[in-house]
N, C-alpha and C. Protein backbone atom coordinates (compact mmCIF):
# COMPACT_ATOMS: atom_id res chain seq x y z
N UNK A 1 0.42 -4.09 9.98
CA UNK A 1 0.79 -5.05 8.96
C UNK A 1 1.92 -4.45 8.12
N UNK A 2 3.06 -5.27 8.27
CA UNK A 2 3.85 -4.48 7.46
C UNK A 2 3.98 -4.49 5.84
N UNK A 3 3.18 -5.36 4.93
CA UNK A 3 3.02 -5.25 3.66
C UNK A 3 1.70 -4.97 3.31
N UNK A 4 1.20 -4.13 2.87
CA UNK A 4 -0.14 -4.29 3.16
C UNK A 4 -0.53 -3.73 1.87
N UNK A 5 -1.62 -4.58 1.00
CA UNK A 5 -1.97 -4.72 0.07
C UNK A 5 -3.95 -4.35 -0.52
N UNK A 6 -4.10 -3.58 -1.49
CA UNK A 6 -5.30 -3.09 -1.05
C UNK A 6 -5.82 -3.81 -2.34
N UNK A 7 -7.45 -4.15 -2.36
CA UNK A 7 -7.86 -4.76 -2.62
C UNK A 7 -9.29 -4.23 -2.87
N UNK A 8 -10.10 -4.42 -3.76
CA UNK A 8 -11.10 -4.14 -3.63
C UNK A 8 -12.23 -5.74 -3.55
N UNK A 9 -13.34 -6.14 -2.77
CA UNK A 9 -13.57 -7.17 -2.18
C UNK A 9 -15.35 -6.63 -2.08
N UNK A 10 -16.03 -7.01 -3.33
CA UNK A 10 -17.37 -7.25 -2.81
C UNK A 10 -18.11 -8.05 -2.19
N UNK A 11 -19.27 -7.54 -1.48
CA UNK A 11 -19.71 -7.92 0.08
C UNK A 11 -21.16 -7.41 -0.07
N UNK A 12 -21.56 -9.16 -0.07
CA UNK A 12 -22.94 -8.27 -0.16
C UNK A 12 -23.93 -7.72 1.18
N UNK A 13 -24.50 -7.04 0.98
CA UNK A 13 -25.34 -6.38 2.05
C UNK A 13 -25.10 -7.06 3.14
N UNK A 14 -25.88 -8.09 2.98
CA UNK A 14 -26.36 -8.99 4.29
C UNK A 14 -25.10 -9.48 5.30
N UNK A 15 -23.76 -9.24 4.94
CA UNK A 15 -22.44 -9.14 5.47
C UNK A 15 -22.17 -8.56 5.83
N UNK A 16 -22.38 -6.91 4.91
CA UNK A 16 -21.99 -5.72 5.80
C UNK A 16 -22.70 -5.80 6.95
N UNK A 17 -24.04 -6.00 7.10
CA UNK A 17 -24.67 -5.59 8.27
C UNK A 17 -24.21 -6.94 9.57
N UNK A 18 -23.74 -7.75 9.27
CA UNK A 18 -23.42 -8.81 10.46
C UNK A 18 -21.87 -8.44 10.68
N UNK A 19 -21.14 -7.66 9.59
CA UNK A 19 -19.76 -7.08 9.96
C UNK A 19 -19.97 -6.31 10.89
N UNK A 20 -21.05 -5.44 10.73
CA UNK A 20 -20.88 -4.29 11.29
C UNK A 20 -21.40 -4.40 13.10
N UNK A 21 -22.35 -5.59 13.07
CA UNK A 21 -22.93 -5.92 14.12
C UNK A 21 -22.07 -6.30 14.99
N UNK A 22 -21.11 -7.40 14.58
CA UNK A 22 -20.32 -7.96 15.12
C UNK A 22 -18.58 -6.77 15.85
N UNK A 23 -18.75 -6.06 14.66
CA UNK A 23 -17.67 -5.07 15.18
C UNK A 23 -17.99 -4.29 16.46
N UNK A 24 -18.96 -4.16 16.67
CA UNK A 24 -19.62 -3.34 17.65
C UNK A 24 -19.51 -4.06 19.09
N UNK A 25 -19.60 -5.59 18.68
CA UNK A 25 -19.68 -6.16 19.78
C UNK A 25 -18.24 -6.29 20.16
N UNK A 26 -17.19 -7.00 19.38
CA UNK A 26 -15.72 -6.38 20.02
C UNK A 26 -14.78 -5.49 19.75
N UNK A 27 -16.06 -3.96 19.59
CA UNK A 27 -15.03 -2.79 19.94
C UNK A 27 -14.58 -2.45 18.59
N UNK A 28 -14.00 -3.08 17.54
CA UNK A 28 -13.00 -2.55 16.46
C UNK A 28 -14.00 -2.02 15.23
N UNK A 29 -13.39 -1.96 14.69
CA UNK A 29 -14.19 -1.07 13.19
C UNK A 29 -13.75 -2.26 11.99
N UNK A 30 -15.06 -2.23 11.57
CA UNK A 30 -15.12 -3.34 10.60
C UNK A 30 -13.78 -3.52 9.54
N UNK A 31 -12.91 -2.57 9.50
CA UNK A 31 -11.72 -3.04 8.87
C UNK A 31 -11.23 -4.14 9.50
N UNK A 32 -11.04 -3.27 10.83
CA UNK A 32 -10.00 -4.10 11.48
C UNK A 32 -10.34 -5.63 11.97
N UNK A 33 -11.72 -6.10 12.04
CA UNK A 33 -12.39 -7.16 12.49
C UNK A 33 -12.40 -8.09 11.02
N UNK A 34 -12.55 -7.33 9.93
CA UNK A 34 -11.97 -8.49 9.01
C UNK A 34 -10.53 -8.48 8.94
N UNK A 35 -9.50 -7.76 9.04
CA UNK A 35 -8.44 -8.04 8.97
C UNK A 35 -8.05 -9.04 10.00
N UNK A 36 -8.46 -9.04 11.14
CA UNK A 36 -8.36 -10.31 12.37
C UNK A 36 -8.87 -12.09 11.71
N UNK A 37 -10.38 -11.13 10.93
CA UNK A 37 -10.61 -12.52 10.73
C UNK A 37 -9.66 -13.15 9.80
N UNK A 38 -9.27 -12.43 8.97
CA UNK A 38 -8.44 -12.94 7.59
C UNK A 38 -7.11 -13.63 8.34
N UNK A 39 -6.39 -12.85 9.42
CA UNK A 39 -5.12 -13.44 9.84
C UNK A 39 -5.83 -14.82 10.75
N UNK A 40 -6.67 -14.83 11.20
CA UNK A 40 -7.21 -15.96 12.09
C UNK A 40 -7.55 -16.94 10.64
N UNK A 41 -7.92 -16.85 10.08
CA UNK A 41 -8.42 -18.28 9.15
C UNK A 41 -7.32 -18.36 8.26
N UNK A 42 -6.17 -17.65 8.05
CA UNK A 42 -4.66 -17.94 7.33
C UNK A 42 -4.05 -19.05 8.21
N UNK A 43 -3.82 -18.75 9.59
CA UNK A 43 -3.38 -19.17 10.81
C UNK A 43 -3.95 -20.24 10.57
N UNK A 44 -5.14 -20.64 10.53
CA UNK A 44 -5.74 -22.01 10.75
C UNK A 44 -5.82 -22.80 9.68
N UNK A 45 -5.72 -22.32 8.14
CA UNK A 45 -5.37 -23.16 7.10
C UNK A 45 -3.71 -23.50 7.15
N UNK A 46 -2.52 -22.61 7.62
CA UNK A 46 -1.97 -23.00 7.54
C UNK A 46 -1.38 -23.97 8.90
N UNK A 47 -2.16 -24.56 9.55
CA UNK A 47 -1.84 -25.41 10.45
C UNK A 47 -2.53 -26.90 10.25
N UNK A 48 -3.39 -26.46 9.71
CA UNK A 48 -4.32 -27.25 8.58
C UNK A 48 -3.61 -28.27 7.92
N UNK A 49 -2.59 -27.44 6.80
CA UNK A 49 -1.86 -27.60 6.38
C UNK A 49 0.00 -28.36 6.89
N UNK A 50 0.13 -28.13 8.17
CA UNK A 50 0.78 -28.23 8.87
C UNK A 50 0.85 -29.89 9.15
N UNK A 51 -0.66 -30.11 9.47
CA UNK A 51 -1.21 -31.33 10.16
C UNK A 51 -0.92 -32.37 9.18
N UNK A 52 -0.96 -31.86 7.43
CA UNK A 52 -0.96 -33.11 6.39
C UNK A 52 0.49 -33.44 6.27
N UNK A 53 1.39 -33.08 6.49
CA UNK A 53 2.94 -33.28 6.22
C UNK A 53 3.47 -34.38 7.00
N UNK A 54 4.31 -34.91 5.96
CA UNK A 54 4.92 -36.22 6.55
C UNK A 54 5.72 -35.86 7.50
N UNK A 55 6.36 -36.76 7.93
CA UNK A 55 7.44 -36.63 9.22
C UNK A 55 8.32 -35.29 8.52
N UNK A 56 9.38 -36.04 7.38
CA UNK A 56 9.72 -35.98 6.85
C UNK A 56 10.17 -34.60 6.02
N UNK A 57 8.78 -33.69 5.64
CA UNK A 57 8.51 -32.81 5.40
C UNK A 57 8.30 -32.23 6.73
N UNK A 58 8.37 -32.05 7.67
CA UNK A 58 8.10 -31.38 8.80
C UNK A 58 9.18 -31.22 9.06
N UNK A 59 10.49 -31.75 8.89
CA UNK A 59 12.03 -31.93 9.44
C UNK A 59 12.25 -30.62 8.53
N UNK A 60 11.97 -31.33 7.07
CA UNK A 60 12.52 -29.72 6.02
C UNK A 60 12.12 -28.52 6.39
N UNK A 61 10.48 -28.27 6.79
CA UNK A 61 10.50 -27.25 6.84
C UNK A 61 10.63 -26.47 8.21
N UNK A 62 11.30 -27.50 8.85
CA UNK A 62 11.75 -26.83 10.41
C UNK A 62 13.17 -26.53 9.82
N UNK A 63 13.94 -27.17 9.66
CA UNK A 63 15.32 -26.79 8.94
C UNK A 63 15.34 -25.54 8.11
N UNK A 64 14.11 -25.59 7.04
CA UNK A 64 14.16 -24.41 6.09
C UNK A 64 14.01 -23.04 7.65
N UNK A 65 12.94 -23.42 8.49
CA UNK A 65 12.83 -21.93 9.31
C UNK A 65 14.12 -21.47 9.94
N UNK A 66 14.58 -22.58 10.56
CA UNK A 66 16.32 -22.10 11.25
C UNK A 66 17.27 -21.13 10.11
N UNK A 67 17.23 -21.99 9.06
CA UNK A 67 18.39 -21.44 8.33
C UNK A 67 17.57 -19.92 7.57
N UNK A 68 16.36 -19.61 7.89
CA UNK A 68 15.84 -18.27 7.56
C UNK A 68 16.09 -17.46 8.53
N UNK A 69 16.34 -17.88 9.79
CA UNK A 69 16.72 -17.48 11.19
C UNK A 69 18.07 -16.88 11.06
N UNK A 70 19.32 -17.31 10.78
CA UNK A 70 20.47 -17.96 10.59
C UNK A 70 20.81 -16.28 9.96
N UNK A 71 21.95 -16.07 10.85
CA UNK A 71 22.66 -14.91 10.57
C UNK A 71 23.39 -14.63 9.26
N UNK A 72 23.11 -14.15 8.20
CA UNK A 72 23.86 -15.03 6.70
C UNK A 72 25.57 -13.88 6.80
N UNK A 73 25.24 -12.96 7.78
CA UNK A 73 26.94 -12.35 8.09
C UNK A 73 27.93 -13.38 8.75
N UNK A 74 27.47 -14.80 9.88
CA UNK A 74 28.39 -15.53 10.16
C UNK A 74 28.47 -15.97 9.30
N UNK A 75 30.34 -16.35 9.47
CA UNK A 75 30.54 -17.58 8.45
C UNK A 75 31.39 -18.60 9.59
N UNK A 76 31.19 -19.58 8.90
CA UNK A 76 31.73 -20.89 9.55
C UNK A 76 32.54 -21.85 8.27
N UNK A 77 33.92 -21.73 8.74
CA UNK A 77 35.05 -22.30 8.23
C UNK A 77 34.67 -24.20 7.63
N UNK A 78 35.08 -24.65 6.53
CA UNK A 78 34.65 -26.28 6.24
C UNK A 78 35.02 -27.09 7.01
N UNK A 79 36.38 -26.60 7.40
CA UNK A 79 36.87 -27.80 8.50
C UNK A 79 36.24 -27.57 9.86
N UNK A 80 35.59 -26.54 10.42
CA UNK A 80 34.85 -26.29 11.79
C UNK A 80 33.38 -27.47 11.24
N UNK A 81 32.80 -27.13 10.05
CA UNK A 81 31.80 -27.91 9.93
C UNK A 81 31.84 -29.14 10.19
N UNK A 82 32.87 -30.05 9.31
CA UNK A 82 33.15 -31.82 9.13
C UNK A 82 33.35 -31.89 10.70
N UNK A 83 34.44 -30.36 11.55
CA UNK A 83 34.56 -31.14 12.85
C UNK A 83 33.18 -31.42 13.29
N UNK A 84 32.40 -30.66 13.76
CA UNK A 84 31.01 -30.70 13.70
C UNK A 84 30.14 -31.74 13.42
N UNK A 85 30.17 -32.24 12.15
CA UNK A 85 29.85 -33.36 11.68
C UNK A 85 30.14 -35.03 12.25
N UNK A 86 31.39 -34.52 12.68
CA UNK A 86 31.94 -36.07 12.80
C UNK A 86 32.01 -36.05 14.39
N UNK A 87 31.53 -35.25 15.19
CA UNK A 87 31.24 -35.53 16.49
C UNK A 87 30.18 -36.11 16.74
C-alpha cells in the first residue's frame, strides 16, 4: 500500500477469534486479511456508488479519469484544438 495510515481500531474479542480463524483458513495473518477485507468492501461501496450516477455524471467522471491520465508535460497548441473540434 503505498500510503499507509495507522490507526488504532477496537475489536472485540469475539472478532479477534473469527479473524484469526478465518486467517488460517486463507493462509495470511490477520493484518493482512483485514486489509483485503477493507480494500474489498471500499471496491464494492465504491461501485455501489458507481451504480447511483446519472448518465451524465458518469461522462464527468470518465472525463475527470482521462484528463488525470493525461500527460500535463504535453501541450497542444489552440488552433490544433478548434481544428480538432470542428472536425
Amino acid at each position: 500500500m503505498e500510503n499507509q495510515i495507522k490507526k488504532l481500531v477496537e475489536v472485540d474479542k469475539s472478532l479477534v477469534v473469527k479473524l484469526k480463524v478465518l486467517s488460517a483458513f486463507e493462509n495470511l495473518s490477520v493484518k493482512a486479511l483485514m486489509e483485503k477485507a477493507i480494500v474489498e468492501y471500499v471496491k464494492k461501496k465504491e461501485l455501489e456508488r458507481f451504480d447511483r450516477l446519472s448518465e451524465t455524471e458518469k461522462e464527468d467522471l470518465g472525463l475527470l479519469l482521462l484528463m488525470q491520465q493525461a500527460d500535463k508535460e504535453d501541450f497542444v497548441s489552440e488552433d490544433d484544438v478548434f481544428k480538432i473540434l470542428d472536425e
